[in-house]
PDB file of N, CA and C in Angstrom:
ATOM      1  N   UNK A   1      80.924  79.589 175.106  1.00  0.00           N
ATOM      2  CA  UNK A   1      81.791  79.416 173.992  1.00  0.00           C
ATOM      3  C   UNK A   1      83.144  80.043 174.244  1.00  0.00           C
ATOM      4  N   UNK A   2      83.784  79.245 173.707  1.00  0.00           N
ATOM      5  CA  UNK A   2      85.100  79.950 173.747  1.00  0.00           C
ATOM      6  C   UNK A   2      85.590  81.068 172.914  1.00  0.00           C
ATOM      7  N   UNK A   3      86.451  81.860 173.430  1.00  0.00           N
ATOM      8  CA  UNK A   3      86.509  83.060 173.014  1.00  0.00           C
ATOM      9  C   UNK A   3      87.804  83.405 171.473  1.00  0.00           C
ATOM     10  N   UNK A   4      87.751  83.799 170.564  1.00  0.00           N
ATOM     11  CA  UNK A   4      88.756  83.652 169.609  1.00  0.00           C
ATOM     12  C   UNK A   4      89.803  84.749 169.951  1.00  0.00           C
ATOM     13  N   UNK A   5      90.801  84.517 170.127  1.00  0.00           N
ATOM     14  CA  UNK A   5      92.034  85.309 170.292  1.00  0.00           C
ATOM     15  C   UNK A   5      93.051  85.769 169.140  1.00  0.00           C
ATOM     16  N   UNK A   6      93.337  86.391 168.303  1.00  0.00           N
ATOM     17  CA  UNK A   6      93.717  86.733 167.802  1.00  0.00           C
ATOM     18  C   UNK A   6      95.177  87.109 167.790  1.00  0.00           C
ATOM     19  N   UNK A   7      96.093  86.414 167.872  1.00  0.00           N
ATOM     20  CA  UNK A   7      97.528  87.011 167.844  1.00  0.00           C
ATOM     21  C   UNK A   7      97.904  87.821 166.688  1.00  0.00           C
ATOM     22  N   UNK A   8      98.593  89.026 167.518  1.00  0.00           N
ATOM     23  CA  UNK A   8      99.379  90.025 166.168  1.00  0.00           C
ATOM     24  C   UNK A   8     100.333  89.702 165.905  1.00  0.00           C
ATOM     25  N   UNK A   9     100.668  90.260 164.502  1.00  0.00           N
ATOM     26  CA  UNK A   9     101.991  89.745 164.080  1.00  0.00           C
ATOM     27  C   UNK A   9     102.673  90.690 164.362  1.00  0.00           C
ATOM     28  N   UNK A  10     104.349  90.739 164.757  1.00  0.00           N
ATOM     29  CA  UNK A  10     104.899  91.473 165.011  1.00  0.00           C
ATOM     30  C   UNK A  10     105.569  91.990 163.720  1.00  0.00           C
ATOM     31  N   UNK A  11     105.313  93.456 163.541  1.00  0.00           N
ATOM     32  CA  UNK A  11     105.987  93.916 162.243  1.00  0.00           C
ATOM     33  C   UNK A  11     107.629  94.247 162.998  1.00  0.00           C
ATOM     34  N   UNK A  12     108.680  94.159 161.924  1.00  0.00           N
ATOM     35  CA  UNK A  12     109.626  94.768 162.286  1.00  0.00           C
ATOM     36  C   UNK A  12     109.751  96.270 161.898  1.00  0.00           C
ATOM     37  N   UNK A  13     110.190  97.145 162.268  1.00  0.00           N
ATOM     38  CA  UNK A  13     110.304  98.549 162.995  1.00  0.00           C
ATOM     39  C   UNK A  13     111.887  98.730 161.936  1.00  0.00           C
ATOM     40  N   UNK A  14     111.837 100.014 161.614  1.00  0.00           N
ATOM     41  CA  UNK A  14     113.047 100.341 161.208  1.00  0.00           C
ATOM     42  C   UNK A  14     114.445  99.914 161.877  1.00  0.00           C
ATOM     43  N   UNK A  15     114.440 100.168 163.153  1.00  0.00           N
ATOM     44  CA  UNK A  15     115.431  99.925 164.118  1.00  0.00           C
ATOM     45  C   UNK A  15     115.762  98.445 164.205  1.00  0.00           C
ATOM     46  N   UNK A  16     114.606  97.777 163.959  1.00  0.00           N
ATOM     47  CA  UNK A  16     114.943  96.051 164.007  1.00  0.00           C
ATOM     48  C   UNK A  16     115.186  95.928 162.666  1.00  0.00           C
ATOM     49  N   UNK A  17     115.383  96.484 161.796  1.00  0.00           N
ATOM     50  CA  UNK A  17     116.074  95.910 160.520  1.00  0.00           C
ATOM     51  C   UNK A  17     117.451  96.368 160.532  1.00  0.00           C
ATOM     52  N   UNK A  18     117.336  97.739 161.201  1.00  0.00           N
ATOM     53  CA  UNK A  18     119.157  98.099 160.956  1.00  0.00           C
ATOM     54  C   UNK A  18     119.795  97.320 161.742  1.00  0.00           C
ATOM     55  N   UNK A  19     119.332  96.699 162.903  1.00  0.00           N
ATOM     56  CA  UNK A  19     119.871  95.586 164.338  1.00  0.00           C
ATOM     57  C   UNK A  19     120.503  94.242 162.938  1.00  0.00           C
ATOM     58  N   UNK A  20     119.523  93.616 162.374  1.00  0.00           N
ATOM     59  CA  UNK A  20     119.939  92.867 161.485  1.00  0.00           C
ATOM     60  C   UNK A  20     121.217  92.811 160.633  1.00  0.00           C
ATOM     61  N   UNK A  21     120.665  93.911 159.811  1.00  0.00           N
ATOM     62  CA  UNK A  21     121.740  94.515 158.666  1.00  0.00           C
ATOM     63  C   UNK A  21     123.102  94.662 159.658  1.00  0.00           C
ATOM     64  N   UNK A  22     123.376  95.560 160.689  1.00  0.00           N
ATOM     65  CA  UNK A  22     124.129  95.406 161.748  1.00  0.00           C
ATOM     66  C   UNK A  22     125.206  94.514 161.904  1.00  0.00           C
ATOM     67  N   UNK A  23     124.235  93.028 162.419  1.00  0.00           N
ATOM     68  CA  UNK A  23     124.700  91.717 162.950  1.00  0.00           C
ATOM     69  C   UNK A  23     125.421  91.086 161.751  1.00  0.00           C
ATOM     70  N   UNK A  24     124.598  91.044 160.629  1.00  0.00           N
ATOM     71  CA  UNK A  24     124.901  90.596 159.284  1.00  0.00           C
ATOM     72  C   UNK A  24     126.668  91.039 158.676  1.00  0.00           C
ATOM     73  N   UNK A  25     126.468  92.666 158.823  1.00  0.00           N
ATOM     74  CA  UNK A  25     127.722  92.951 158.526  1.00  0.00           C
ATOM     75  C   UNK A  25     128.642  92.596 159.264  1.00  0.00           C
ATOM     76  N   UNK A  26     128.428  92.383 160.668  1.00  0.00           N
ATOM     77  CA  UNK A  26     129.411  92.030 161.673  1.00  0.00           C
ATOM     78  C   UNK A  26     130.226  90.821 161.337  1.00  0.00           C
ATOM     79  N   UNK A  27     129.264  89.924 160.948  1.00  0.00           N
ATOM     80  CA  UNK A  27     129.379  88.199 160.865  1.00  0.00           C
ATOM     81  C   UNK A  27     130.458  88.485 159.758  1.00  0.00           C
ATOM     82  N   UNK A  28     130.213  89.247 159.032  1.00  0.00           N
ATOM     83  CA  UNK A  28     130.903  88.936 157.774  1.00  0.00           C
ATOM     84  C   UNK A  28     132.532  89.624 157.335  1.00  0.00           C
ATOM     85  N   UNK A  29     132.286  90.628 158.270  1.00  0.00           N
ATOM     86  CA  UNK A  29     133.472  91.087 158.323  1.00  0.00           C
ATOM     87  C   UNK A  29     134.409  90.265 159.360  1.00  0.00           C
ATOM     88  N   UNK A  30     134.122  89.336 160.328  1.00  0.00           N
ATOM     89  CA  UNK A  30     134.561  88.773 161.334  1.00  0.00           C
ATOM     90  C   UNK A  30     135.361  87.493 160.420  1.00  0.00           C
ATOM     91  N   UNK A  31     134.378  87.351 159.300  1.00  0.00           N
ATOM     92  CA  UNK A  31     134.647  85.622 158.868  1.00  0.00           C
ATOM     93  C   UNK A  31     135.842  86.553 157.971  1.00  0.00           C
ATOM     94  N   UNK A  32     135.700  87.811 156.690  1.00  0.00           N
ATOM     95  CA  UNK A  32     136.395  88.358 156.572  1.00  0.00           C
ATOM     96  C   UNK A  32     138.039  88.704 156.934  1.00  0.00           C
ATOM     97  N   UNK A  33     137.787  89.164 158.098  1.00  0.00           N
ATOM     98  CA  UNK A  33     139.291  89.174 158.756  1.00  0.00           C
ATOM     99  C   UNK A  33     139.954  88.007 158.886  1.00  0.00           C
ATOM    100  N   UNK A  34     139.431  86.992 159.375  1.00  0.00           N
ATOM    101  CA  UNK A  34     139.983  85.701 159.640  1.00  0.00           C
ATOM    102  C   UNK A  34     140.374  84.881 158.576  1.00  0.00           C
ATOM    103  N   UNK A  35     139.629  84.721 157.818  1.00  0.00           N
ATOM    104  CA  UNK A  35     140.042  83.857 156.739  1.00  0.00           C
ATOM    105  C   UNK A  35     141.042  84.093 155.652  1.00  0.00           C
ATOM    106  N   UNK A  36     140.548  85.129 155.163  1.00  0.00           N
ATOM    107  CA  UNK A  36     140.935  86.354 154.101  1.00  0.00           C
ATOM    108  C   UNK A  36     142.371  86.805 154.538  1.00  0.00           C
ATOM    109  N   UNK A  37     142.612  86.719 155.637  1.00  0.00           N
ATOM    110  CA  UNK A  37     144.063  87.540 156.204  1.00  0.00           C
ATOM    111  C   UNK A  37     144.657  85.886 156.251  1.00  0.00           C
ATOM    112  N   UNK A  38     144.252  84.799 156.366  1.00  0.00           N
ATOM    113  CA  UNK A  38     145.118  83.723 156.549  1.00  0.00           C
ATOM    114  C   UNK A  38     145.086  83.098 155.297  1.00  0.00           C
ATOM    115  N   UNK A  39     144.529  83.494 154.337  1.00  0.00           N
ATOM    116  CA  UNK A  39     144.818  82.961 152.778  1.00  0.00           C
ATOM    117  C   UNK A  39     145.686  84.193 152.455  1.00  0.00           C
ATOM    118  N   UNK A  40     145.537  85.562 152.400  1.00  0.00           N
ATOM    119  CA  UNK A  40     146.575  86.621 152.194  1.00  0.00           C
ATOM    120  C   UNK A  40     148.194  85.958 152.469  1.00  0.00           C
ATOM    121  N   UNK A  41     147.973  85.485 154.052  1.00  0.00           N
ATOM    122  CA  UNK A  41     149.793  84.836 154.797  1.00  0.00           C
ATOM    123  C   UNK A  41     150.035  83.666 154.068  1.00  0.00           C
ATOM    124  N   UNK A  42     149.305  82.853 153.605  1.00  0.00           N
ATOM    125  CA  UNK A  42     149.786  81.367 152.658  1.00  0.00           C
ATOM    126  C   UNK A  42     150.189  82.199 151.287  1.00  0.00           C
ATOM    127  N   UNK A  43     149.673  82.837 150.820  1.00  0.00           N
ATOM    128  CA  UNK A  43     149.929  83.464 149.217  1.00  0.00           C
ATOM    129  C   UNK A  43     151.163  84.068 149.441  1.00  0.00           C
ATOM    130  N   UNK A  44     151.798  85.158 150.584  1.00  0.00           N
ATOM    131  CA  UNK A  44     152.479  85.506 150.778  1.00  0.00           C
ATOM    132  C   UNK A  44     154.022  84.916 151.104  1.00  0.00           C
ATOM    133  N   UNK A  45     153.569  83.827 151.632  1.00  0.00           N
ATOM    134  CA  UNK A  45     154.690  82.522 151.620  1.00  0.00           C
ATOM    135  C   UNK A  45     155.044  81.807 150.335  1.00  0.00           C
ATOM    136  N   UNK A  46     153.772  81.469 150.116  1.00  0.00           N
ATOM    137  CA  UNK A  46     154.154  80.932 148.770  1.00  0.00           C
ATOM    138  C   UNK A  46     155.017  81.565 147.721  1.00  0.00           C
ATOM    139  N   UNK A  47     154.926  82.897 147.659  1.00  0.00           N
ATOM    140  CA  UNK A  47     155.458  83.862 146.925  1.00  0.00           C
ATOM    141  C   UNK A  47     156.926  84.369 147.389  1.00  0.00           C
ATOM    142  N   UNK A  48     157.388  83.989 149.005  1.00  0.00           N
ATOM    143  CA  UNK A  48     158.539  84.359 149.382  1.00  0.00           C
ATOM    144  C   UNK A  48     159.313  82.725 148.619  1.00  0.00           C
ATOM    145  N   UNK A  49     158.371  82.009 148.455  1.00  0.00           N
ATOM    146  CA  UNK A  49     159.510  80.510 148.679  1.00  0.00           C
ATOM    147  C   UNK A  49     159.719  79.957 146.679  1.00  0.00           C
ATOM    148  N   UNK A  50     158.904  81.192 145.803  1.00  0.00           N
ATOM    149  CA  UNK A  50     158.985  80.852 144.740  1.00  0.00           C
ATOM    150  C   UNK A  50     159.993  81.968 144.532  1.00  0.00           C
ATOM    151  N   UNK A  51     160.861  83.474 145.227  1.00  0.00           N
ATOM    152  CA  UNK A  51     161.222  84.401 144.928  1.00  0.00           C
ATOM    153  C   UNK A  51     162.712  83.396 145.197  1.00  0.00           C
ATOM    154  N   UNK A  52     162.560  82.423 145.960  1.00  0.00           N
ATOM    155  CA  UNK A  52     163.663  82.029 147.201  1.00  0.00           C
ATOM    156  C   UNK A  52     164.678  80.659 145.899  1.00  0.00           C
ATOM    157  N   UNK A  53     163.351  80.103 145.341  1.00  0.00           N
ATOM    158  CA  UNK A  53     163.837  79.420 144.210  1.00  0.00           C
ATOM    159  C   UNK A  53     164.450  79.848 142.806  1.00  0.00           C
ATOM    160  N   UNK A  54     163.523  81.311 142.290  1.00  0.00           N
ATOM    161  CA  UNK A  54     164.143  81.651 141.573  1.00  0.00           C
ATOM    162  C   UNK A  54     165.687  82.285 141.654  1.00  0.00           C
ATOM    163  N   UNK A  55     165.911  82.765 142.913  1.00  0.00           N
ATOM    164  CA  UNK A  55     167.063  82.972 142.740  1.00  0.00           C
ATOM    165  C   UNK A  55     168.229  81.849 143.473  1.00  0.00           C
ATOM    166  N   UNK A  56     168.110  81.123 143.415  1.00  0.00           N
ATOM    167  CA  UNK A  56     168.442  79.902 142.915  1.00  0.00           C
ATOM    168  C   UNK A  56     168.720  79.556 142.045  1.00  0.00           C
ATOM    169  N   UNK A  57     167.905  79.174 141.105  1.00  0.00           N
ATOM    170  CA  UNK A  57     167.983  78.846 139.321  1.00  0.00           C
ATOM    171  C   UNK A  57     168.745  79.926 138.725  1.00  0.00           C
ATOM    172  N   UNK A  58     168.696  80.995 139.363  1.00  0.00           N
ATOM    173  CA  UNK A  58     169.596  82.096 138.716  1.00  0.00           C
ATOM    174  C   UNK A  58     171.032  81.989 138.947  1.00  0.00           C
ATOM    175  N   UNK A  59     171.084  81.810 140.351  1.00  0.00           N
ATOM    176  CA  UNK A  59     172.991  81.562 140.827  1.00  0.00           C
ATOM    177  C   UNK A  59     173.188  80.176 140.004  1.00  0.00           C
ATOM    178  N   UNK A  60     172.119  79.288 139.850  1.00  0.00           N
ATOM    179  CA  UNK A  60     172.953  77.788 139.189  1.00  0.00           C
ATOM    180  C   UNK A  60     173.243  78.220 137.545  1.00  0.00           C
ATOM    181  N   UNK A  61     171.891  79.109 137.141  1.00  0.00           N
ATOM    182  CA  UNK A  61     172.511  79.675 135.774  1.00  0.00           C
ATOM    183  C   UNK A  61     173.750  79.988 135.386  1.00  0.00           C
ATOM    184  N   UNK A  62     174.328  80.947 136.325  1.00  0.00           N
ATOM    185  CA  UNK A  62     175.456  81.571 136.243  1.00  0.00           C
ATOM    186  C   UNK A  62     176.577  81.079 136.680  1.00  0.00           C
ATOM    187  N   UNK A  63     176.456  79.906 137.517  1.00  0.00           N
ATOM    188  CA  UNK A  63     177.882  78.917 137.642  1.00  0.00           C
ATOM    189  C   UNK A  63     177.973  78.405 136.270  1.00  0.00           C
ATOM    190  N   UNK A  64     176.908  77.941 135.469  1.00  0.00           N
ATOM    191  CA  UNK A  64     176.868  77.056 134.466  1.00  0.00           C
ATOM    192  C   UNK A  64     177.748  77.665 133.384  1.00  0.00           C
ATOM    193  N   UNK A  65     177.071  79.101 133.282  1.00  0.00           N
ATOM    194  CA  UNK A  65     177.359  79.776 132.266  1.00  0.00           C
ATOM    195  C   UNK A  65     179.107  80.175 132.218  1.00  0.00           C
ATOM    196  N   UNK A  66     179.371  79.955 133.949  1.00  0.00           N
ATOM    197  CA  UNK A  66     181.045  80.158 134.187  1.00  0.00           C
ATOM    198  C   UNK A  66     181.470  78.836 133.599  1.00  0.00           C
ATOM    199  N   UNK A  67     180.960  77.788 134.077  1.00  0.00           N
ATOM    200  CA  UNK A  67     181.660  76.655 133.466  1.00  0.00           C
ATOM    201  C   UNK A  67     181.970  76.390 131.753  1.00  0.00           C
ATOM    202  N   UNK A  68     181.080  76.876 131.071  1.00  0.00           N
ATOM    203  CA  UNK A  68     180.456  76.368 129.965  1.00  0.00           C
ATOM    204  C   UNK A  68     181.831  77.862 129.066  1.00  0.00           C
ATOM    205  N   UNK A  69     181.931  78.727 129.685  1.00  0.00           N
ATOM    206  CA  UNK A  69     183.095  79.702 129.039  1.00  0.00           C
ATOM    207  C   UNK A  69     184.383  79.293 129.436  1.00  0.00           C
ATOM    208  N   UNK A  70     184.635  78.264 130.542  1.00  0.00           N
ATOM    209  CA  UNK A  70     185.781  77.712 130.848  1.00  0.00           C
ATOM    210  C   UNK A  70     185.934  76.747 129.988  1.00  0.00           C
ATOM    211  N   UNK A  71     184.778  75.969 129.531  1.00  0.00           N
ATOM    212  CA  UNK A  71     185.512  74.699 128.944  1.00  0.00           C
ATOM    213  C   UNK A  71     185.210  74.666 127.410  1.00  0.00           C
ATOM    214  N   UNK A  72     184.669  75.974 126.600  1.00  0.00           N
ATOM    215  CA  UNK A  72     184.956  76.488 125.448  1.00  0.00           C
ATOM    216  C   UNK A  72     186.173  77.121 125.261  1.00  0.00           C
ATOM    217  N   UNK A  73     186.933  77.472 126.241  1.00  0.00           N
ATOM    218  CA  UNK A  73     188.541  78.173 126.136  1.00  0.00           C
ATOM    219  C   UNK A  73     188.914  77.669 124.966  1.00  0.00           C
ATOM    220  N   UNK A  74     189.288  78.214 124.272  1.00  0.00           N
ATOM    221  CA  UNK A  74     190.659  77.464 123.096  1.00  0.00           C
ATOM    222  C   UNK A  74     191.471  76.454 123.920  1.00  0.00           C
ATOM    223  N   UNK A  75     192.626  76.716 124.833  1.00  0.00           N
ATOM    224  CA  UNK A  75     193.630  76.149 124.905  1.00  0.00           C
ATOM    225  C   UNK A  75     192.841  75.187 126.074  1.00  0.00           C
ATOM    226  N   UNK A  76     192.349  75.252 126.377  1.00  0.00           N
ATOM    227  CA  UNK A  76     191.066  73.882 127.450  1.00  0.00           C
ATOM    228  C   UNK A  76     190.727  73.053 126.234  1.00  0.00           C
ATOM    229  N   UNK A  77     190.058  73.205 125.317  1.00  0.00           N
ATOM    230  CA  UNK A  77     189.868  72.323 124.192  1.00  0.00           C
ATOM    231  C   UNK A  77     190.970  71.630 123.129  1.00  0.00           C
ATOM    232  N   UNK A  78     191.967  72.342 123.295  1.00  0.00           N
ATOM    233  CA  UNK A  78     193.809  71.499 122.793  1.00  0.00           C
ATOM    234  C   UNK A  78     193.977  70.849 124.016  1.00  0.00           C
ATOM    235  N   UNK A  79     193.976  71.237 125.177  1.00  0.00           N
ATOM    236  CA  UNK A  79     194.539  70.698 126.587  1.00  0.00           C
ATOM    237  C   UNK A  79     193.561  69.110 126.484  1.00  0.00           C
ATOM    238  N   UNK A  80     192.351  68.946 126.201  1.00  0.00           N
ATOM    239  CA  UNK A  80     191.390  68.136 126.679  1.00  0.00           C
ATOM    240  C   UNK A  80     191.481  67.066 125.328  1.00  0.00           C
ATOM    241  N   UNK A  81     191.760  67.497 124.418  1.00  0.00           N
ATOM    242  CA  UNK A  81     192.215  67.105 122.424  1.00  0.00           C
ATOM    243  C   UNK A  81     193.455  65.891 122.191  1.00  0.00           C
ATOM    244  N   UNK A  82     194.410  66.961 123.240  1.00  0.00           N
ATOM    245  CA  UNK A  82     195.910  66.325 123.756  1.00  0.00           C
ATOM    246  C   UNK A  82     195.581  64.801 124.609  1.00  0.00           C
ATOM    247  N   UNK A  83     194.814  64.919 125.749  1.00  0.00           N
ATOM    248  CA  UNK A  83     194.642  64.405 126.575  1.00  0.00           C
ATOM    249  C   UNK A  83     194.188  62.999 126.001  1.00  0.00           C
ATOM    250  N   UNK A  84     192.902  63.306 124.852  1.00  0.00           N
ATOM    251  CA  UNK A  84     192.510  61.750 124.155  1.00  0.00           C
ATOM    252  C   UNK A  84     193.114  61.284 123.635  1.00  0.00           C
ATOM    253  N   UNK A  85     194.158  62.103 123.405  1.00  0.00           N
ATOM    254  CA  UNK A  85     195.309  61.262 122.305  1.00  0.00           C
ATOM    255  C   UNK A  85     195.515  61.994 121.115  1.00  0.00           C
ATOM    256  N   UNK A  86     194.437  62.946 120.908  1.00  0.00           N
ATOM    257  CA  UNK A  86     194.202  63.510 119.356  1.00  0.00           C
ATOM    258  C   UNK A  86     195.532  64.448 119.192  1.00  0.00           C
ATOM    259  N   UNK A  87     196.048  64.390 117.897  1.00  0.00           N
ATOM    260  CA  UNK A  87     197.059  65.560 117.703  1.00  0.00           C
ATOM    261  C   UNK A  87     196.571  66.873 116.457  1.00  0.00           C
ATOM    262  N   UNK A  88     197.304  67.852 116.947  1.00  0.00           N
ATOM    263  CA  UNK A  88     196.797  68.840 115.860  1.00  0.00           C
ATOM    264  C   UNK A  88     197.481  68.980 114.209  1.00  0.00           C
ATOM    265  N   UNK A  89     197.056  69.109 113.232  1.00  0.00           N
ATOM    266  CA  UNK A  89     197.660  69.341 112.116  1.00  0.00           C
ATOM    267  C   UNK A  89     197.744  70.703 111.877  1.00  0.00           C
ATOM    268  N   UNK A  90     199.114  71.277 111.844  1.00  0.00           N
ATOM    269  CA  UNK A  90     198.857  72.577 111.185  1.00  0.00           C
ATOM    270  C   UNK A  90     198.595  72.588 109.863  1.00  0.00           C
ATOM    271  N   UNK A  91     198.411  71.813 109.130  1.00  0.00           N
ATOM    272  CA  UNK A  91     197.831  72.072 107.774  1.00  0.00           C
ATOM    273  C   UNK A  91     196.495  71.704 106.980  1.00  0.00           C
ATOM    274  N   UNK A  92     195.986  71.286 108.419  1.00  0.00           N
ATOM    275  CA  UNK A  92     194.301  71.243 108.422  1.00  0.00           C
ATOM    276  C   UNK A  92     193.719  72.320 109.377  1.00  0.00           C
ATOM    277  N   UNK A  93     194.538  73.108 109.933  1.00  0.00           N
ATOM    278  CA  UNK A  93     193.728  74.186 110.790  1.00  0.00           C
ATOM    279  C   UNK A  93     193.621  75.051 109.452  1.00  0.00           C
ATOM    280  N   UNK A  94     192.531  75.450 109.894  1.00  0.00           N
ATOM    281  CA  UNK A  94     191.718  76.860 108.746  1.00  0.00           C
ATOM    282  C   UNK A  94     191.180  77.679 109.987  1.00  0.00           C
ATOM    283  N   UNK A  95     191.913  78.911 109.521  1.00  0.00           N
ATOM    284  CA  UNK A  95     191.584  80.240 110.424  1.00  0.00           C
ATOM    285  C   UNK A  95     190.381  81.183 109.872  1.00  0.00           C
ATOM    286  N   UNK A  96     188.547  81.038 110.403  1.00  0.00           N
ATOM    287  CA  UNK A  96     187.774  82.259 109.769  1.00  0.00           C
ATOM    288  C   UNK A  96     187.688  83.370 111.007  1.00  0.00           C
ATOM    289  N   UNK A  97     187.806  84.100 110.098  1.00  0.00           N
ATOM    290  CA  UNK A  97     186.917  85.608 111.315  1.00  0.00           C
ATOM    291  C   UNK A  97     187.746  87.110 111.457  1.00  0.00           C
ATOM    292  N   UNK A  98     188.751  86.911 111.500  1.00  0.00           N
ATOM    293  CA  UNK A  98     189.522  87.864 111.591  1.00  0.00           C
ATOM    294  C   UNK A  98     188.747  89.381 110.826  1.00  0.00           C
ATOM    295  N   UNK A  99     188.853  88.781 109.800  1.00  0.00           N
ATOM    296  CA  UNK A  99     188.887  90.071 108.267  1.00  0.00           C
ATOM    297  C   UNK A  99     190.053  90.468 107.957  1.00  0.00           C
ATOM    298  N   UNK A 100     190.968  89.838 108.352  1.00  0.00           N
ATOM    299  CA  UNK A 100     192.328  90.594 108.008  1.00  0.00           C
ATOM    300  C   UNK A 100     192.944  90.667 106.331  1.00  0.00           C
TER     301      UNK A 100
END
């Protein structure tokens, strides 16, 4: 008759679990560095090229805001009044604000 053989199971050993735990952390800090640091550099761009626009919108603000006090001038608005043809009445101008 043939003989029954019995295979053992191999238990793992303290040392073969920390080998694991080990490898495990390795993997993960590896995928970690790599990925994580190259989504960090896209966010970081993204953020230089939205700093890059806002100040942008800011210098166009402030031409605007130059223009927009140039062509409220008083004598820009007679100059531009003149120009359509319109004439002024001095006895329809009404002066408020002073307090005088």
């Amino acid at each position: 008759m043939a003989k029954l053989v019995k295979k053992k199971r191999r238990k793992l050993s303290g040392a073969g679990i920390c080998l694991i735990v080990f490898l495990v952390s390795l993997v993960l800090s590896v995928y970690a560095n790599l990925f994580i640091r190259s989504d960090n550099a896209a966010l970081m761009i993204r953020i230089q090229q939205l700093d890059a626009q806002c100040t942008s919108l800011q210098n166009d603000n402030a031409n605007l805001e130059i223009q927009i006090n140039t062509l409220k001038n008083k004598s820009n608005v007679y100059t531009l009044a003149q120009e359509a043809g319109m004439q002024q009445i001095e006895s329809n101008v009404i002066n408020i604000g002073s307090g005088e």
